[in-house]
Protein backbone atom coordinates (compact mmCIF):
# COMPACT_ATOMS: atom_id res chain seq x y z
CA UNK A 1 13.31 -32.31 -61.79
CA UNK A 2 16.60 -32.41 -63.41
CA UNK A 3 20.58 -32.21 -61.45
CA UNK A 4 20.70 -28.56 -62.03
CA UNK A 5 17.11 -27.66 -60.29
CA UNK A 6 17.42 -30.39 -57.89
CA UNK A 7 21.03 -29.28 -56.43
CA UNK A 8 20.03 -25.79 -54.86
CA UNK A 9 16.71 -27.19 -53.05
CA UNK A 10 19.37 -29.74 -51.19
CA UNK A 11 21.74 -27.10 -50.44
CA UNK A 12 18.56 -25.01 -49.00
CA UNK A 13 17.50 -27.76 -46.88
CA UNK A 14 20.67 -28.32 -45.36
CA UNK A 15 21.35 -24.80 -44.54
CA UNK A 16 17.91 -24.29 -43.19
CA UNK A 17 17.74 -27.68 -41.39
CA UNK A 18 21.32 -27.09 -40.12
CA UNK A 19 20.61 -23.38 -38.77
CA UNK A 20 17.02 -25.04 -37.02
CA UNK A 21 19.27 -27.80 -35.25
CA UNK A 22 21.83 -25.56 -34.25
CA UNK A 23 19.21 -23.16 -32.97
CA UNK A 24 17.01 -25.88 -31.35
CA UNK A 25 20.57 -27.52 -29.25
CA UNK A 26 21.08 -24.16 -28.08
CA UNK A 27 17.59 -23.73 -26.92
CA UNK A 28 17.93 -27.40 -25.04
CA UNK A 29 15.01 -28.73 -27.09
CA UNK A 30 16.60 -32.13 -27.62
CA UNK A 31 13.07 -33.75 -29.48
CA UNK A 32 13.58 -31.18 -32.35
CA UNK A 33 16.89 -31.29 -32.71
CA UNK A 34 17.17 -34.79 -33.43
CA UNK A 35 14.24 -34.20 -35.53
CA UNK A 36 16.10 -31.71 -37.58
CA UNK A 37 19.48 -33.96 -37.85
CA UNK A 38 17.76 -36.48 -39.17
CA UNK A 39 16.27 -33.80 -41.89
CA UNK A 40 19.89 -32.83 -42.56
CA UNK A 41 21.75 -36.17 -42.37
CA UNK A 42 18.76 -37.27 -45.07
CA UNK A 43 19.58 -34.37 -47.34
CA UNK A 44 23.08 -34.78 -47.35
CA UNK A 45 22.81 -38.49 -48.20
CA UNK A 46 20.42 -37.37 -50.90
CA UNK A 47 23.14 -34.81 -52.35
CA UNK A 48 25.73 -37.31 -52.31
CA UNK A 49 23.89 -39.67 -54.37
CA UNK A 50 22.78 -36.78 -56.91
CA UNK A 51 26.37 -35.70 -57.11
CA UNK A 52 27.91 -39.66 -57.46
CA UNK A 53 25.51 -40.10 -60.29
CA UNK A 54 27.10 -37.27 -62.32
């Protein structure tokens, strides 16, 4: 997959894996939530490196 297909899948995953750890830390479900930031913390490093490259 090229930059252009590969920067709105990122942006999806961190929206979706930010809304599930914001919904899980509400709920007090700690396991999943740190599950979840470590989803979104690895997509955001991920973006950053596809947008450095460019």
């Amino acid at each position: 997959m090229n930059e252009q297909q590969l920067r709105p899948a990122y942006l999806a995953g961190i929206g979706i894996s930010a809304y599930a750890l914001w919904y899980f830390a509400t709920a007090g479900s700690s396991l999943p939530a740190v599950a979840f930031g470590v989803v979104l913390a690895v997509f955001v490093v991920r973006l950053r490196q596809l947008t450095a490259d460019s």
